[in-house]
C-alpha atoms as a PDB file:
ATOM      1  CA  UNK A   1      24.893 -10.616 -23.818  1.00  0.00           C
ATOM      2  CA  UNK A   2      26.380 -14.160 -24.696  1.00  0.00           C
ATOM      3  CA  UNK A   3      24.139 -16.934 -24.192  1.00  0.00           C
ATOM      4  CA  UNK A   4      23.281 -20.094 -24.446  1.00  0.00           C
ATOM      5  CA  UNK A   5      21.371 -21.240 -27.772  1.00  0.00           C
ATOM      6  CA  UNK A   6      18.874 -23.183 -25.998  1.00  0.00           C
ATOM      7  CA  UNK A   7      16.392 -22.672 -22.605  1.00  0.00           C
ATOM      8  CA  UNK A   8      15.179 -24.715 -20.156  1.00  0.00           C
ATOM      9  CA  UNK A   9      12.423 -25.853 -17.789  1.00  0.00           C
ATOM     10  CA  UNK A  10      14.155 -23.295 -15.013  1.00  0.00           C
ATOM     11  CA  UNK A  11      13.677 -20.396 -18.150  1.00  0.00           C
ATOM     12  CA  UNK A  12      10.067 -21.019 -18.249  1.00  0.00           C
ATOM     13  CA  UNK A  13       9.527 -21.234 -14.543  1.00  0.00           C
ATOM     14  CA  UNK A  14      11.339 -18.078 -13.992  1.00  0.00           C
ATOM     15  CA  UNK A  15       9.091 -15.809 -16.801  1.00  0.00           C
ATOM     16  CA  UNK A  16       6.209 -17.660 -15.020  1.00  0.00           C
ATOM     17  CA  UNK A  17       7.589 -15.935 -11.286  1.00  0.00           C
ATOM     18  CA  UNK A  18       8.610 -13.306 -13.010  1.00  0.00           C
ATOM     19  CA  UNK A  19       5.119 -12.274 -14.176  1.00  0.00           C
ATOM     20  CA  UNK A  20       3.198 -13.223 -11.327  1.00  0.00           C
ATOM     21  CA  UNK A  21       5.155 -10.911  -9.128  1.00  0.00           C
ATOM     22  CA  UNK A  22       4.772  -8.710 -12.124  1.00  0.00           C
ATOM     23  CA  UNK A  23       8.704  -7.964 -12.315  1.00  0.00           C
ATOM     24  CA  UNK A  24      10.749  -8.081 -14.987  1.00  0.00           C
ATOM     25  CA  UNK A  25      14.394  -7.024 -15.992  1.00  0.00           C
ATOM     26  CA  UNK A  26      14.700  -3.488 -16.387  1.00  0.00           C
ATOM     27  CA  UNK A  27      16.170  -2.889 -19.760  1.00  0.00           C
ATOM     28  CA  UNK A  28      13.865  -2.415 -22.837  1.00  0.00           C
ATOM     29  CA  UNK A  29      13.429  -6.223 -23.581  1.00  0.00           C
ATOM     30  CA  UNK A  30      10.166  -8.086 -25.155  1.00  0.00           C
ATOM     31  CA  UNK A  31      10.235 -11.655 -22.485  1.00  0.00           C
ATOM     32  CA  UNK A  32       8.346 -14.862 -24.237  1.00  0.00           C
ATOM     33  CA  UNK A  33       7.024 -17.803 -22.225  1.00  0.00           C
ATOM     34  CA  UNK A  34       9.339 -20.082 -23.666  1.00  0.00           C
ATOM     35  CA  UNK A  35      12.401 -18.235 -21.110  1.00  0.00           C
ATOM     36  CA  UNK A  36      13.548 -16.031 -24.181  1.00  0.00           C
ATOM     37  CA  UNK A  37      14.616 -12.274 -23.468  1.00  0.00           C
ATOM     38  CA  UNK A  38      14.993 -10.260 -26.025  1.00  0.00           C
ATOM     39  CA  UNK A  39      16.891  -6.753 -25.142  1.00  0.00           C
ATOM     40  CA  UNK A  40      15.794  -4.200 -27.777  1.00  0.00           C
ATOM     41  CA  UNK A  41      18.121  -1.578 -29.169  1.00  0.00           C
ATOM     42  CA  UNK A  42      17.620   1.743 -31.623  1.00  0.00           C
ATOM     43  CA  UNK A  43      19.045   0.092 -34.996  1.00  0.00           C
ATOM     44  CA  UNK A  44      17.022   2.958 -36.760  1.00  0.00           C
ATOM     45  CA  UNK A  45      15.672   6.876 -36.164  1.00  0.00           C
ATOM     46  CA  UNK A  46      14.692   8.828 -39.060  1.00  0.00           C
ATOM     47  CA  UNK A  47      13.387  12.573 -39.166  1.00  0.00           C
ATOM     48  CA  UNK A  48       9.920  11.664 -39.443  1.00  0.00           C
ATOM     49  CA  UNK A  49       9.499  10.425 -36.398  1.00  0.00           C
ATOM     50  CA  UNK A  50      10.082   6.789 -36.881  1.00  0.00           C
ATOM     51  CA  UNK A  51      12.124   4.508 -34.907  1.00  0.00           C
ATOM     52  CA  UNK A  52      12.864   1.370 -34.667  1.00  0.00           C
ATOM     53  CA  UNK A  53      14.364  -1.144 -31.588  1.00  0.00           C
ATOM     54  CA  UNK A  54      15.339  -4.271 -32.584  1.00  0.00           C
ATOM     55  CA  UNK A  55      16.927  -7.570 -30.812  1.00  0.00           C
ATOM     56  CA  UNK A  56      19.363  -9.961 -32.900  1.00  0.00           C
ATOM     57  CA  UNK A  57      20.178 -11.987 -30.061  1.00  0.00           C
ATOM     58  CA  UNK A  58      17.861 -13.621 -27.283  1.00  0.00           C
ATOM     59  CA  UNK A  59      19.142 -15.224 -23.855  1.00  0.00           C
ATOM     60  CA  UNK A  60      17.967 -17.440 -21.831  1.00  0.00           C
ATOM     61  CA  UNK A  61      16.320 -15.385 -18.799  1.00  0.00           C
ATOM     62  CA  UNK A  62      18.291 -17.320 -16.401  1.00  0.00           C
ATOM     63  CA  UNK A  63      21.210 -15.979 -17.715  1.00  0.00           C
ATOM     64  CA  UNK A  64      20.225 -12.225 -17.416  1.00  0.00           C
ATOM     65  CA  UNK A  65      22.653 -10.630 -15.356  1.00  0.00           C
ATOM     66  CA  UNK A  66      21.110  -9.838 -11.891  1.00  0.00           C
ATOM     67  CA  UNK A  67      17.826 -11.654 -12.348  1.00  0.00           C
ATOM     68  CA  UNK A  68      17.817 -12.992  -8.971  1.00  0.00           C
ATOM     69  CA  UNK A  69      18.577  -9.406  -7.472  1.00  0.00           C
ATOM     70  CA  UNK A  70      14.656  -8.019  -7.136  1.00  0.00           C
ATOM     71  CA  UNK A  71      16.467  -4.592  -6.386  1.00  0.00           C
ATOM     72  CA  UNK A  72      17.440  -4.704 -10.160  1.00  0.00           C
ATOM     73  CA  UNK A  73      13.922  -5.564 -11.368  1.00  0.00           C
ATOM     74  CA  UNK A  74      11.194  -3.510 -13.097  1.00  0.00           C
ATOM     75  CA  UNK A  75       8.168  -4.045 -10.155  1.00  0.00           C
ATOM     76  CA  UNK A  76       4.796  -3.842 -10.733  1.00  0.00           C
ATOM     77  CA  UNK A  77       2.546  -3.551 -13.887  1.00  0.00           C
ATOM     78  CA  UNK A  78      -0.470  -1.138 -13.747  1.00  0.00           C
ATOM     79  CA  UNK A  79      -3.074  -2.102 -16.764  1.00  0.00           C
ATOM     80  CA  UNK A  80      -4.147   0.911 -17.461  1.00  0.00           C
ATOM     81  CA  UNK A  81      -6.196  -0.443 -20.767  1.00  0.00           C
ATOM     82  CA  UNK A  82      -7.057  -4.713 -22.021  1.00  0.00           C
ATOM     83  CA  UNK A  83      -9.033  -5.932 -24.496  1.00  0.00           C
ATOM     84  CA  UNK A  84     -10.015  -9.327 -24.544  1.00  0.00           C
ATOM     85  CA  UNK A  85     -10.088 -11.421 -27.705  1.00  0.00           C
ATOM     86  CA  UNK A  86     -12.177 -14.517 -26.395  1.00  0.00           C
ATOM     87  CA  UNK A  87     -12.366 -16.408 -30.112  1.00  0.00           C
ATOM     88  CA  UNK A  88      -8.492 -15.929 -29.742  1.00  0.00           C
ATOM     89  CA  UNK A  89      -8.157 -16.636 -26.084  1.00  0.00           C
ATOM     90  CA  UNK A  90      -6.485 -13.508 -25.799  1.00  0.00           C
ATOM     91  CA  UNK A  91      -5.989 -10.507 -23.549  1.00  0.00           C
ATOM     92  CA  UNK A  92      -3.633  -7.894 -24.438  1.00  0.00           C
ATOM     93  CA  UNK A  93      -3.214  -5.042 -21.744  1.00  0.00           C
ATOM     94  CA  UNK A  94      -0.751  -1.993 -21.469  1.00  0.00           C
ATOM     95  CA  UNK A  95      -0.101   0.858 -19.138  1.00  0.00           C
ATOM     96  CA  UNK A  96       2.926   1.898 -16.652  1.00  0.00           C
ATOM     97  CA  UNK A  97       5.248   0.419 -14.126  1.00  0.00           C
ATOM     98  CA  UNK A  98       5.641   1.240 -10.500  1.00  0.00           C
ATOM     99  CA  UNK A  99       9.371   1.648 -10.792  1.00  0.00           C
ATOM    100  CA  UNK A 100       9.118   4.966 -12.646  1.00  0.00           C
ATOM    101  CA  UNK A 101       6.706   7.149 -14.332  1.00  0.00           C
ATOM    102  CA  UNK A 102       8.559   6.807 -17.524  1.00  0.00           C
ATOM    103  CA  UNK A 103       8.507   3.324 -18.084  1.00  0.00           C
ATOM    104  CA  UNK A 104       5.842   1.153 -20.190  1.00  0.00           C
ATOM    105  CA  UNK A 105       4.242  -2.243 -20.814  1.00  0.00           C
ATOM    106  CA  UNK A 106       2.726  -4.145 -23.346  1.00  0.00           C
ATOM    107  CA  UNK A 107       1.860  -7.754 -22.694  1.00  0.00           C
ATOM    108  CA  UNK A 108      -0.374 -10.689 -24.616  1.00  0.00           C
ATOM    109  CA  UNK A 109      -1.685 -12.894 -22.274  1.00  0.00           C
ATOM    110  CA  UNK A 110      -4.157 -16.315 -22.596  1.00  0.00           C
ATOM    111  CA  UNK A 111      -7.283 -15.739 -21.532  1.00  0.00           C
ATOM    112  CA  UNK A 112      -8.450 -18.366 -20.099  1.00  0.00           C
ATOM    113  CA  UNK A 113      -5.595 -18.613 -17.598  1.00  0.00           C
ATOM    114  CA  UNK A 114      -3.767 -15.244 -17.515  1.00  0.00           C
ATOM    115  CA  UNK A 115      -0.058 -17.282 -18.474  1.00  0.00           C
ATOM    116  CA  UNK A 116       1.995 -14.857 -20.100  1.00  0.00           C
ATOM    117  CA  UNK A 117       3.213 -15.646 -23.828  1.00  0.00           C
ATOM    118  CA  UNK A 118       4.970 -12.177 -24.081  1.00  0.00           C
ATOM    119  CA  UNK A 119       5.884  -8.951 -22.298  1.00  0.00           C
ATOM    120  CA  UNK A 120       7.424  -6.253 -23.778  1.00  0.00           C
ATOM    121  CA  UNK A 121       9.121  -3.225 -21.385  1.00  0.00           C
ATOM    122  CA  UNK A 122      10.085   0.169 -22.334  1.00  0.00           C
ATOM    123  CA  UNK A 123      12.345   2.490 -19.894  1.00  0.00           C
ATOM    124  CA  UNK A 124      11.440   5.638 -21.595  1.00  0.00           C
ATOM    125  CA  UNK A 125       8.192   4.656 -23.552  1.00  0.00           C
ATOM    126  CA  UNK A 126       5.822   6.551 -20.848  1.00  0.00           C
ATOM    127  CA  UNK A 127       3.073   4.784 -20.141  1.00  0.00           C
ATOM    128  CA  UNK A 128       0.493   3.247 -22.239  1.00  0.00           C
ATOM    129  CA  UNK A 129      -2.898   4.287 -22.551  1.00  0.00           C
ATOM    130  CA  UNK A 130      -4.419   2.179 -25.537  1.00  0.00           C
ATOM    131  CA  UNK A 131      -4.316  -0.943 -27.097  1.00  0.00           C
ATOM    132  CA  UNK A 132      -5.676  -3.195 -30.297  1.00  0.00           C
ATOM    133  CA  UNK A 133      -4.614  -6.036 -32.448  1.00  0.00           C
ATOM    134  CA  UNK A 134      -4.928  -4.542 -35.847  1.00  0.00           C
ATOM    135  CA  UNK A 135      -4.672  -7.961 -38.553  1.00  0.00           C
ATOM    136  CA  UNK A 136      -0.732  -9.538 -37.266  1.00  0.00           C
ATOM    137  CA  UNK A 137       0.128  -6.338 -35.067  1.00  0.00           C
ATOM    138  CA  UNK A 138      -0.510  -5.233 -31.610  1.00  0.00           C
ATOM    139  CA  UNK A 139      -0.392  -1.450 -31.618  1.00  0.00           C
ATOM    140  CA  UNK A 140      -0.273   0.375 -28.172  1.00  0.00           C
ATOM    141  CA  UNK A 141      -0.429   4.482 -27.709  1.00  0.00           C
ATOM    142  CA  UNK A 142       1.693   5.925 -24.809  1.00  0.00           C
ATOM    143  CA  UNK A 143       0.658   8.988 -23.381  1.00  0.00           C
ATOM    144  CA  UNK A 144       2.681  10.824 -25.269  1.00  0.00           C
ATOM    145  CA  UNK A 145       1.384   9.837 -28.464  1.00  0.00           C
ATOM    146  CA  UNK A 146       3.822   7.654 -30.027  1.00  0.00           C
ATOM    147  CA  UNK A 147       2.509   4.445 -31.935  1.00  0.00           C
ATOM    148  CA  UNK A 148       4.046   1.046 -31.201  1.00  0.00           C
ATOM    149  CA  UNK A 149       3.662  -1.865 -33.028  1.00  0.00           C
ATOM    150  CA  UNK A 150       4.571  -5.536 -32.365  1.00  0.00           C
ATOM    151  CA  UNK A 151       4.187  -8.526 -34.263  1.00  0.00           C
ATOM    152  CA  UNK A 152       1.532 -10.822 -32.270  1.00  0.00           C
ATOM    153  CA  UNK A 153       2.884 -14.350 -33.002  1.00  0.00           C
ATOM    154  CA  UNK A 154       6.529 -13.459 -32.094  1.00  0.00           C
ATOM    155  CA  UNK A 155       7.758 -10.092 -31.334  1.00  0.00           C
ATOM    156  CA  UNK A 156      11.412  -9.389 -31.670  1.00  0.00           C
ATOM    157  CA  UNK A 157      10.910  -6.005 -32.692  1.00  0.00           C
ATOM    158  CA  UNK A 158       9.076  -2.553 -32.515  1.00  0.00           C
ATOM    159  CA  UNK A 159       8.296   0.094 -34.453  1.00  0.00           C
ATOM    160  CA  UNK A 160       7.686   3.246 -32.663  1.00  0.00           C
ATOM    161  CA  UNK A 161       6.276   6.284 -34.407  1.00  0.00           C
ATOM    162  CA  UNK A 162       6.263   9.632 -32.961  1.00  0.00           C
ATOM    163  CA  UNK A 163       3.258  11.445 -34.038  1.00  0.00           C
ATOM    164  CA  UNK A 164       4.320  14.969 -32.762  1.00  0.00           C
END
């Protein structure tokens, strides 16, 4: 994706829409308040069981192809497990999308008013069923037992660890 190096209001109005329709794009992508998406690729697999997608790029989310087209949107987040961090004003939640069985969520969220400040979306992540913020890291369990991590200030990246 080429982009511009810079968002705008209409950025952060559109992740605010976005996430209280709960849509999003539907490409695996970590989507910050500020209008930044992210789209994650595999830049690493080893044997063990460790992987690792990876952004170098962010665009604005008003230049995501198709992001007015909700036919070409992830719809619907179901939490399947939050936490709240109230000395943190924080909630982190995770669980699976509507658009497929396969897909996953992880999102960090204020507290105090539910605004978004990021959402990361897996296609083939299955869902997740457990969360925690473990010192800088949010770590989320999918159902089929693979280990995520995420930095909590500002995710670009995750490391996924298969377990099996």
């Amino acid at each position: 994706m080429i982009s511009s190096n810079h968002t705008t209001e209409l950025d952060k109005i559109l992740v605010k829409r976005l996430w209280a329709n709960e849509e999003c794009p539907y490409f695996d992508l970590i989507m910050h308040e500020n209008g930044k998406v992210f789209p994650l690729l595999i830049v690493s697999k080893d044997d063990s069981g460790i992987c690792v997608m990876k952004s170098d790029s962010w665009t604005p989310i008003s230049e995501v192809p198709n992001i007015e087209d909700e036919n070409k949107l992830n719809e619907g987040f179901a939490a399947i497990f939050s936490k709240d961090f109230p000395e943190m004003d924080l909630r982190v939640s995770c669980g699976e999308c509507f658009s497929s069985g396969e897909n996953g969520f992880i999102s960090l969220s204020h507290l105090s008013s539910g605004d978004l400040i990021w959402l990361a979306f897996f296609v083939e992540s299955n869902p997740f069923n457990s969360i925690c913020i473990n010192k800088e890291l949010v770590v989320a369990q999918s159902t089929d037992g693979r280990i995520f991590s995420l930095d909590l200030k500002n995710p670009t990246s995750v490391e996924i660890v298969s377990l099996s």
